[in-house]
C-alpha atoms as a PDB file:
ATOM      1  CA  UNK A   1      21.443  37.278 -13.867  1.00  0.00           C
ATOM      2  CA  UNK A   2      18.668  35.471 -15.877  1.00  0.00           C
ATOM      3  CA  UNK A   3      16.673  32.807 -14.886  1.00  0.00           C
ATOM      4  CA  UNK A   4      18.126  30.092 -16.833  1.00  0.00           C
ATOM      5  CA  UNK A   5      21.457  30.620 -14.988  1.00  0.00           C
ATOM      6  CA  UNK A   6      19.663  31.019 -11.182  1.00  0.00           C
ATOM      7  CA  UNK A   7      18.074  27.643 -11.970  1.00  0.00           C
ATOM      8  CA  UNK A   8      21.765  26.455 -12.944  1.00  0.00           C
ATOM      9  CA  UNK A   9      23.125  28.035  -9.635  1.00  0.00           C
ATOM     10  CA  UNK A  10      20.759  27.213  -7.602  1.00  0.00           C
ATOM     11  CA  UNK A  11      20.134  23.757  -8.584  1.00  0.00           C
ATOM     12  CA  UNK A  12      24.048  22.892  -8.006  1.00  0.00           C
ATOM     13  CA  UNK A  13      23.540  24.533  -4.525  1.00  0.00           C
ATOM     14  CA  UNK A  14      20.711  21.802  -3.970  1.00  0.00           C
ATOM     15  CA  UNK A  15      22.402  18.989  -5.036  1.00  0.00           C
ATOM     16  CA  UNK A  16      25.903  20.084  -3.150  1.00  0.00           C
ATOM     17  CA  UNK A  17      23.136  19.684  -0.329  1.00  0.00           C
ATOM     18  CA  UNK A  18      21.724  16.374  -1.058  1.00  0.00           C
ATOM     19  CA  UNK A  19      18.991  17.624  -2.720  1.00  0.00           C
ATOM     20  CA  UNK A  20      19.317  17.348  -6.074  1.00  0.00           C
ATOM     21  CA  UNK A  21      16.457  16.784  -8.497  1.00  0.00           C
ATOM     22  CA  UNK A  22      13.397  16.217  -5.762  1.00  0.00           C
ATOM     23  CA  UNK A  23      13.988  19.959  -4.968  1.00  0.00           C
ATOM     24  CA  UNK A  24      13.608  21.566  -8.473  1.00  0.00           C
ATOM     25  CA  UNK A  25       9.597  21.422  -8.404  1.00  0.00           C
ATOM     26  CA  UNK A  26       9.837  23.694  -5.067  1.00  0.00           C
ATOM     27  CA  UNK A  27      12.425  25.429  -6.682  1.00  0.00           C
ATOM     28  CA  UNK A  28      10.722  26.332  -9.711  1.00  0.00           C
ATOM     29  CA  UNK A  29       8.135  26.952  -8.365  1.00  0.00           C
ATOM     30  CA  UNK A  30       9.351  29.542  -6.493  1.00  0.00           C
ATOM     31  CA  UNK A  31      11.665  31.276  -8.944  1.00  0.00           C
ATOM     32  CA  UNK A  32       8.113  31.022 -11.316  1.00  0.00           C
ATOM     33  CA  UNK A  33       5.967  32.776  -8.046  1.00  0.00           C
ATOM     34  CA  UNK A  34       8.974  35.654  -8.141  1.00  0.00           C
ATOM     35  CA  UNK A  35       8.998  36.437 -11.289  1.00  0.00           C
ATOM     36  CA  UNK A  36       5.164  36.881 -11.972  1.00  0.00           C
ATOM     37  CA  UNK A  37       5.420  39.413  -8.509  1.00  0.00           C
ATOM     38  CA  UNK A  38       8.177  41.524  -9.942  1.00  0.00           C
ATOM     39  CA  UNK A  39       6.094  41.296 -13.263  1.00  0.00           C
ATOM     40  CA  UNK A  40       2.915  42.380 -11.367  1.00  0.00           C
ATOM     41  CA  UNK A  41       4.849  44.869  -9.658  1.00  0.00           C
ATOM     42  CA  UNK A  42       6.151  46.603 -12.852  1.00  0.00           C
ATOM     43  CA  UNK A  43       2.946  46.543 -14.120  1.00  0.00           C
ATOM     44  CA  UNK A  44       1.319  48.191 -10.865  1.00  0.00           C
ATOM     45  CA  UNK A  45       4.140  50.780 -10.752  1.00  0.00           C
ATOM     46  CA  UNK A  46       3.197  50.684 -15.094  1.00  0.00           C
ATOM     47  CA  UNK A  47       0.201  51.209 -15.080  1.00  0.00           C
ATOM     48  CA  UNK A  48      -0.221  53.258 -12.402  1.00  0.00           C
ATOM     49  CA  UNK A  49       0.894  56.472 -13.504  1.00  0.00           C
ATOM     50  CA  UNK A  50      -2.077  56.028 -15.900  1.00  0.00           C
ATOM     51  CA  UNK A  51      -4.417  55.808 -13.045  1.00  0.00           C
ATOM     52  CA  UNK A  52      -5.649  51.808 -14.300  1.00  0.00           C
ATOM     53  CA  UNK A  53      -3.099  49.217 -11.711  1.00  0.00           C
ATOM     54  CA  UNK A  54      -2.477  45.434 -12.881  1.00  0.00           C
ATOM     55  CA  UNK A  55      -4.424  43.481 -10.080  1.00  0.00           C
ATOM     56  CA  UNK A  56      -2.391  41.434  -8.334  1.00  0.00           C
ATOM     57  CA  UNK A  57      -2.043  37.454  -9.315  1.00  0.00           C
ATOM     58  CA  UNK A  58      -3.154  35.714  -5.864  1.00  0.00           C
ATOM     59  CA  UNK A  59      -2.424  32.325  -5.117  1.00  0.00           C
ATOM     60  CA  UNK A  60      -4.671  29.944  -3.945  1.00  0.00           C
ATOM     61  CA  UNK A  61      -4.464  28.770   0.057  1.00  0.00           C
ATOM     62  CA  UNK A  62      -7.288  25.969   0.249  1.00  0.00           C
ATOM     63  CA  UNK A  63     -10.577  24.465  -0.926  1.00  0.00           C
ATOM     64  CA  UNK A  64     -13.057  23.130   1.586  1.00  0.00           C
ATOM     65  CA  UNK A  65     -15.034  19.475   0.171  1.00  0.00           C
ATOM     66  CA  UNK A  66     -17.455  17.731   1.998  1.00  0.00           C
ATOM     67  CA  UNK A  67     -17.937  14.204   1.911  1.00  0.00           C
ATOM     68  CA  UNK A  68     -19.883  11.784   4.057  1.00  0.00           C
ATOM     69  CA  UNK A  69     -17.100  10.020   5.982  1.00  0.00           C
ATOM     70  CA  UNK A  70     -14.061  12.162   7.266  1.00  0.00           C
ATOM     71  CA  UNK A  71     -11.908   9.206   7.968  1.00  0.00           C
ATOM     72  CA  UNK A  72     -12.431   7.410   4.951  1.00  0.00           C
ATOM     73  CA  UNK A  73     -12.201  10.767   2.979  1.00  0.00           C
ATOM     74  CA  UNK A  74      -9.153  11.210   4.698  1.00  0.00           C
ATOM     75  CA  UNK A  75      -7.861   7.968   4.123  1.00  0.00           C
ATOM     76  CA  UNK A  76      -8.625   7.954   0.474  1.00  0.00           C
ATOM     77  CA  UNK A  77      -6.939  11.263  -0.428  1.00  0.00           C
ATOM     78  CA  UNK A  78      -3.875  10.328   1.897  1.00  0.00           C
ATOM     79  CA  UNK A  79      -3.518   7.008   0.451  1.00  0.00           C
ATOM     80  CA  UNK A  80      -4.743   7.336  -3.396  1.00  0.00           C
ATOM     81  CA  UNK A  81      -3.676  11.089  -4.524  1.00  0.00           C
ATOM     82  CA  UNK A  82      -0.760  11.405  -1.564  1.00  0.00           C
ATOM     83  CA  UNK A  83      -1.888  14.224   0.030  1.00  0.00           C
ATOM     84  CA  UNK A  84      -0.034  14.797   3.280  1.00  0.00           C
ATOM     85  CA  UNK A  85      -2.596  14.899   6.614  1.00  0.00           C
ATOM     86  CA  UNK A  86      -1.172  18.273   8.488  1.00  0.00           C
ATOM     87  CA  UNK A  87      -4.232  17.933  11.362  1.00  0.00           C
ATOM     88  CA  UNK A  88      -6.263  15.110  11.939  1.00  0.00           C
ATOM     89  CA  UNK A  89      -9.848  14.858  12.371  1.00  0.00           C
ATOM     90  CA  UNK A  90     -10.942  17.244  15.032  1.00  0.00           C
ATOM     91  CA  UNK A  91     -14.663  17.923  16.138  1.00  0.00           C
ATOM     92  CA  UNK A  92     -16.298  21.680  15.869  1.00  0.00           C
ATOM     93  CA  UNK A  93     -19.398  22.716  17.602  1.00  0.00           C
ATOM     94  CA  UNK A  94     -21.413  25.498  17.948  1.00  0.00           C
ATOM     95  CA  UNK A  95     -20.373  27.573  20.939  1.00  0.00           C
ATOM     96  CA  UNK A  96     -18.842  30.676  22.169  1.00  0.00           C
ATOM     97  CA  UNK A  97     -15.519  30.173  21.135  1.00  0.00           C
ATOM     98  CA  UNK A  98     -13.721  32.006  18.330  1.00  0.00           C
ATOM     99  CA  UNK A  99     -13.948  28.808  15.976  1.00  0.00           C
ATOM    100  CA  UNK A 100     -17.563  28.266  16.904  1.00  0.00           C
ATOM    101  CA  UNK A 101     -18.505  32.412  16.438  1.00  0.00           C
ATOM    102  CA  UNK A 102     -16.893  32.485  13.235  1.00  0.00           C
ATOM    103  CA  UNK A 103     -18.529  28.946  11.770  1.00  0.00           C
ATOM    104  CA  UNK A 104     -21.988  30.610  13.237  1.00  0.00           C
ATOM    105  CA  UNK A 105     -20.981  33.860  10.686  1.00  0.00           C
ATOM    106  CA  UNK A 106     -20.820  31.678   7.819  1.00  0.00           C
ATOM    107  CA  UNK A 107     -23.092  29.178   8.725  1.00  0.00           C
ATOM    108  CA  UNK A 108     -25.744  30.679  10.435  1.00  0.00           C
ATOM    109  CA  UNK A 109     -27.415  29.860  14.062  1.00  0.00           C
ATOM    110  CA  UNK A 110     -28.056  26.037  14.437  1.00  0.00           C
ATOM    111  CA  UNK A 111     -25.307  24.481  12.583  1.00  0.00           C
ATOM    112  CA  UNK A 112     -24.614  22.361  15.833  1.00  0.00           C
ATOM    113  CA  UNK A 113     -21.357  20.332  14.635  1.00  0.00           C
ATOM    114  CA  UNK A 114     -19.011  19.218  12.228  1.00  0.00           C
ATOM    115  CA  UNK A 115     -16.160  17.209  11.948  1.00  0.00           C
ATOM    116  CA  UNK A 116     -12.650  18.634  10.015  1.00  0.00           C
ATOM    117  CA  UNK A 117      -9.496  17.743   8.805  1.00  0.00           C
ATOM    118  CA  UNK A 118      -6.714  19.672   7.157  1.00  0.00           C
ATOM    119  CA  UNK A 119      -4.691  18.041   4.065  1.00  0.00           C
ATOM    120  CA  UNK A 120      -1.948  19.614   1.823  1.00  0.00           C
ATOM    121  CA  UNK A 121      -1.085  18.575  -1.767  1.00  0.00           C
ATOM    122  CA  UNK A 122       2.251  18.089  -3.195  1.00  0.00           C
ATOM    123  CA  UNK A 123       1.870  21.897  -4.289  1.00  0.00           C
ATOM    124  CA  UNK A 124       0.951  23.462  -0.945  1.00  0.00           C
ATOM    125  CA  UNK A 125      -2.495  24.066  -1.538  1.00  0.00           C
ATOM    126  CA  UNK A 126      -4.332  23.415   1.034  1.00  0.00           C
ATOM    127  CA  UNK A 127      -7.455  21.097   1.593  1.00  0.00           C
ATOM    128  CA  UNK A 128     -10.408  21.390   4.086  1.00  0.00           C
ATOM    129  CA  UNK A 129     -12.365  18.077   4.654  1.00  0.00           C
ATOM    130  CA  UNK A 130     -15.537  18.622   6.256  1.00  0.00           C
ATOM    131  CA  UNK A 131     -18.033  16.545   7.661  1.00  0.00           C
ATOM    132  CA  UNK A 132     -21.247  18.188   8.567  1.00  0.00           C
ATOM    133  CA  UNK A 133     -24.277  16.586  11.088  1.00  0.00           C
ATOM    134  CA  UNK A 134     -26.848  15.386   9.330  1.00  0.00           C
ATOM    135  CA  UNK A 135     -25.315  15.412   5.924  1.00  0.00           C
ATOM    136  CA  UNK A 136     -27.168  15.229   2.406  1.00  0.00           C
ATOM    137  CA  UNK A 137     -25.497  12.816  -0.101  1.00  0.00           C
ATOM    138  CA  UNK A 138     -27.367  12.243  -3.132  1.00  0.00           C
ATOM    139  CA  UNK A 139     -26.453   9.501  -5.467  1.00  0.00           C
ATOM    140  CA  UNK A 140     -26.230  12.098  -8.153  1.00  0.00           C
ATOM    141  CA  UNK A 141     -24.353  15.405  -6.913  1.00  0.00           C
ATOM    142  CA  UNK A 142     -23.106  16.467 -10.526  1.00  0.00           C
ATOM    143  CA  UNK A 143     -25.334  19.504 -11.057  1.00  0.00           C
ATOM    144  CA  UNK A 144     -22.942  21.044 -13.454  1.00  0.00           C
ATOM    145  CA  UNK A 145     -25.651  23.340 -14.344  1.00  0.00           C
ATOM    146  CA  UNK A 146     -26.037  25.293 -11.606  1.00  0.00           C
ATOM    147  CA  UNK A 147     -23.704  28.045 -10.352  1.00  0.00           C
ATOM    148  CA  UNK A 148     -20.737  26.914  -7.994  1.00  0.00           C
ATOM    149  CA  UNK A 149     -17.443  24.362  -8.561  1.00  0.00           C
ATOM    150  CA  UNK A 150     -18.226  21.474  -9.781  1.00  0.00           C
ATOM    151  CA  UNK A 151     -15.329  19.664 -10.300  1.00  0.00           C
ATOM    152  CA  UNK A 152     -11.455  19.597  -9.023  1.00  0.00           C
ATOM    153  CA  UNK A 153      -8.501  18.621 -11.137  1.00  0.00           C
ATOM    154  CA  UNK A 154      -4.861  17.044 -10.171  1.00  0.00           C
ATOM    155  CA  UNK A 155      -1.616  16.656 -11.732  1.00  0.00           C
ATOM    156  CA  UNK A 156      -0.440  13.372 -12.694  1.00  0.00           C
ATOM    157  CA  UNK A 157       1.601  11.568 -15.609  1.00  0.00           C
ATOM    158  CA  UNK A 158       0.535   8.314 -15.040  1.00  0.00           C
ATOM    159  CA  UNK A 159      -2.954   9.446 -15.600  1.00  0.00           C
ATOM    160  CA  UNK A 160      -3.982   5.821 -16.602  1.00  0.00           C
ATOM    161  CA  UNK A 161      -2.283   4.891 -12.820  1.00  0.00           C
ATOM    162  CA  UNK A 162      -4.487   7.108 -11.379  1.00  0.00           C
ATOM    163  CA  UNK A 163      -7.482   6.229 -12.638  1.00  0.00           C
ATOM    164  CA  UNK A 164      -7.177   2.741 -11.785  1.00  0.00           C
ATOM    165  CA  UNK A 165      -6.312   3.545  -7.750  1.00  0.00           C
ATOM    166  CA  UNK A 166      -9.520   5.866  -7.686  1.00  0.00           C
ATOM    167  CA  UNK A 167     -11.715   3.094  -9.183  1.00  0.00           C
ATOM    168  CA  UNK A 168      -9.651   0.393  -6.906  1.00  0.00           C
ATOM    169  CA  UNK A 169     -10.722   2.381  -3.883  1.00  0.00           C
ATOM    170  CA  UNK A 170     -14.346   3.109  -4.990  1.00  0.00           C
ATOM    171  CA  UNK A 171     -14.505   5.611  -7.367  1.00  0.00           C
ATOM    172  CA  UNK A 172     -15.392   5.748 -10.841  1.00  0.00           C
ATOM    173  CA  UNK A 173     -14.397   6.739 -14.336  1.00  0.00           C
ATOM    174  CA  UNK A 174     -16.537   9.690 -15.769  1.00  0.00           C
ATOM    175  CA  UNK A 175     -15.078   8.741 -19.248  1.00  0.00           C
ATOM    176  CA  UNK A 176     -14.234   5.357 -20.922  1.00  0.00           C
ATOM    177  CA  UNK A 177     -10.385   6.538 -21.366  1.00  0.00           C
ATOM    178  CA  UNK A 178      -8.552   9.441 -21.669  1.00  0.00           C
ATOM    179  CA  UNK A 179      -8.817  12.399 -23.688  1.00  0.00           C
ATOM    180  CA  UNK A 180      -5.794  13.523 -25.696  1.00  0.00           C
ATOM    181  CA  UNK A 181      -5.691  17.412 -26.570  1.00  0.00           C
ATOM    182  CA  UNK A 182      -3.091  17.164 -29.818  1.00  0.00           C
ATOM    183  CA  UNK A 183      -3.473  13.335 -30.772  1.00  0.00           C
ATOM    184  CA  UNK A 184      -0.439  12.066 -32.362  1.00  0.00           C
ATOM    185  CA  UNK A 185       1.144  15.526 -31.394  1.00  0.00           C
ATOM    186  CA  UNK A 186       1.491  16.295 -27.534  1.00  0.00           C
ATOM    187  CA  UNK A 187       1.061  13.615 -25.023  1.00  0.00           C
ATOM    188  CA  UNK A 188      -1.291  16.378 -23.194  1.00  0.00           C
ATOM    189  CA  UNK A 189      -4.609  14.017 -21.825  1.00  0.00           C
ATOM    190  CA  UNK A 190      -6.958  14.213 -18.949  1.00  0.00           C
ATOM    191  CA  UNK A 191     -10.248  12.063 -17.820  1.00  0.00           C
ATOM    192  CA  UNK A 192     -12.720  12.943 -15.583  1.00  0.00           C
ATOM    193  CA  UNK A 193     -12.967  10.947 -12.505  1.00  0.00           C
ATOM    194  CA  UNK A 194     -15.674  10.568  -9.333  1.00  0.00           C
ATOM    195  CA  UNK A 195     -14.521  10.129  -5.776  1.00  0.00           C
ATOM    196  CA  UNK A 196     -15.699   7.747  -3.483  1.00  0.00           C
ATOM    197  CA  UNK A 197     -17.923  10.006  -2.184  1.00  0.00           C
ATOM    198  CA  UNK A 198     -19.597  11.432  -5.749  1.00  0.00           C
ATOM    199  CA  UNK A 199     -17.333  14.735  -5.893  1.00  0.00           C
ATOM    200  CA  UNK A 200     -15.842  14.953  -9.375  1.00  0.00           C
ATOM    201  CA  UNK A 201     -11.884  15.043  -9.601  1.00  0.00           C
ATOM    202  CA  UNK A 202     -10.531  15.264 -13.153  1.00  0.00           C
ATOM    203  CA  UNK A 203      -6.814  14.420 -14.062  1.00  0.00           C
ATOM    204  CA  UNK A 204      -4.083  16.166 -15.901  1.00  0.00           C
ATOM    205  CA  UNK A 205      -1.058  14.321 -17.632  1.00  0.00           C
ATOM    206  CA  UNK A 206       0.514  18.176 -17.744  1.00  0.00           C
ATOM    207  CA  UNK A 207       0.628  21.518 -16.180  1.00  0.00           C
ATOM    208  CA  UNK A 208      -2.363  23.673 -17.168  1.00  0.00           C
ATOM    209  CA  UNK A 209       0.138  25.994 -18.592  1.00  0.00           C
ATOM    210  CA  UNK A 210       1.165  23.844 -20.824  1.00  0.00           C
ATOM    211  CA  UNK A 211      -1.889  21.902 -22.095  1.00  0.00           C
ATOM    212  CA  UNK A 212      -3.785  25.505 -22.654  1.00  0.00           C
ATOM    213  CA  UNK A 213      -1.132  28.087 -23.924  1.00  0.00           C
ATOM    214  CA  UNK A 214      -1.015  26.175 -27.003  1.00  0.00           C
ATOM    215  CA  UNK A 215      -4.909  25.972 -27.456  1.00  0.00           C
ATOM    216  CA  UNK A 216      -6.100  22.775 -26.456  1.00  0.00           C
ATOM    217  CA  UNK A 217      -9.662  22.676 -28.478  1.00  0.00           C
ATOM    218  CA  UNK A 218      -8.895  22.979 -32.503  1.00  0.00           C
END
């Protein structure tokens, strides 16, 4: 059975369940996550037998920001992008326990404390909040130059929306509108945003997939 007709069958399963349409993201998402295994997996069992494997495609779990305020960070990406809170705000300090031994690994002795909070987006990736003792925030974090992230990037069609609620709640616009990638073409746009707290957050009207397999810069 192809995939056009499991998305037929399954989708008629949803809706017989009260489902319906809300359930296709998840749904396609999941038939997409199959297929690129079993595509991985021919490739391993492939490639293989000529001693060179396909690697395969991990997803991602979570990205850890910091920001100045954990409640109002957690309020703002709650509240402005709809991120769902899975476990509030919740103190760590350095001690003997298995939390505070493994922050000390990473960290290093004399970290002391931080505060953390665990979001989730609308696509199950995860989202660390952390707010550390003592905390640096310069006015001007954007160091673009220098090795590391430097920006994150959502999914939204009402990218103008968007943009709006993040400046409504104290952020700012990086750019004076949106960009389009195929002007009079594609409806394919993003702008680059700052947070509240000066991380950068860009916005995409469409899935990467979609903006890039085409080639987004002629």
């Amino acid at each position: 059975m192809n995939k056009k007709e499991l998305n037929r069958r399954d989708f008629m399963k949803l809706s017989a369940a009260g489902l319906g349409a809300a359930a296709l993201p998840m749904l396609f998402t999941s038939l997409n996550a199959n297929a690129n295994l079993q595509a991985a997996d021919k490739g391993e069992q492939a490639n293989g037998l000529a001693g060179s494997p396909m690697p395969y495609p991990r997803t991602f779990s979570h990205i850890g920001v910091s920001v100045p305020s954990l409640e109002k960070a957690v309020k703002f990406y709650t509240e402005v992008l709809g991120w769902y809170l899975i476990m509030k705000p919740t103190q760590i300090t350095e001690d003997k326990s298995p939390i505070g031994e493994m922050c000390t690994d990473v960290f290093g002795a004399g970290w002391g404390s931080f505060k953390i909070a665990h979001l989730s987006t609308g696509d199950r990736v995860g989202v660390e909040l952390f707010e550390f003792k003592n905390q640096q925030n310069p006015k001007n974090n954007f160091e673009y130059w220098k090795t590391g992230i430097f920006h994150l990037c959502v999914q939204d069609p009402d990218v103008e929306g968007l943009a709006d609620k993040i400046v409504a709640a104290g952020g700012k616009k990086r750019m004076k509108a949106p960009r389009y990638y195929y002007p009079g073409e594609k409806p394919y746009r993003m702008i680059y945003m700052e947070d509240p707290f000066g991380n950068i957050l860009e916005i995409y009207s469409h899935s990467y997939e979609l903006i890039y397999s085409s080639g987004a810069y002629g």
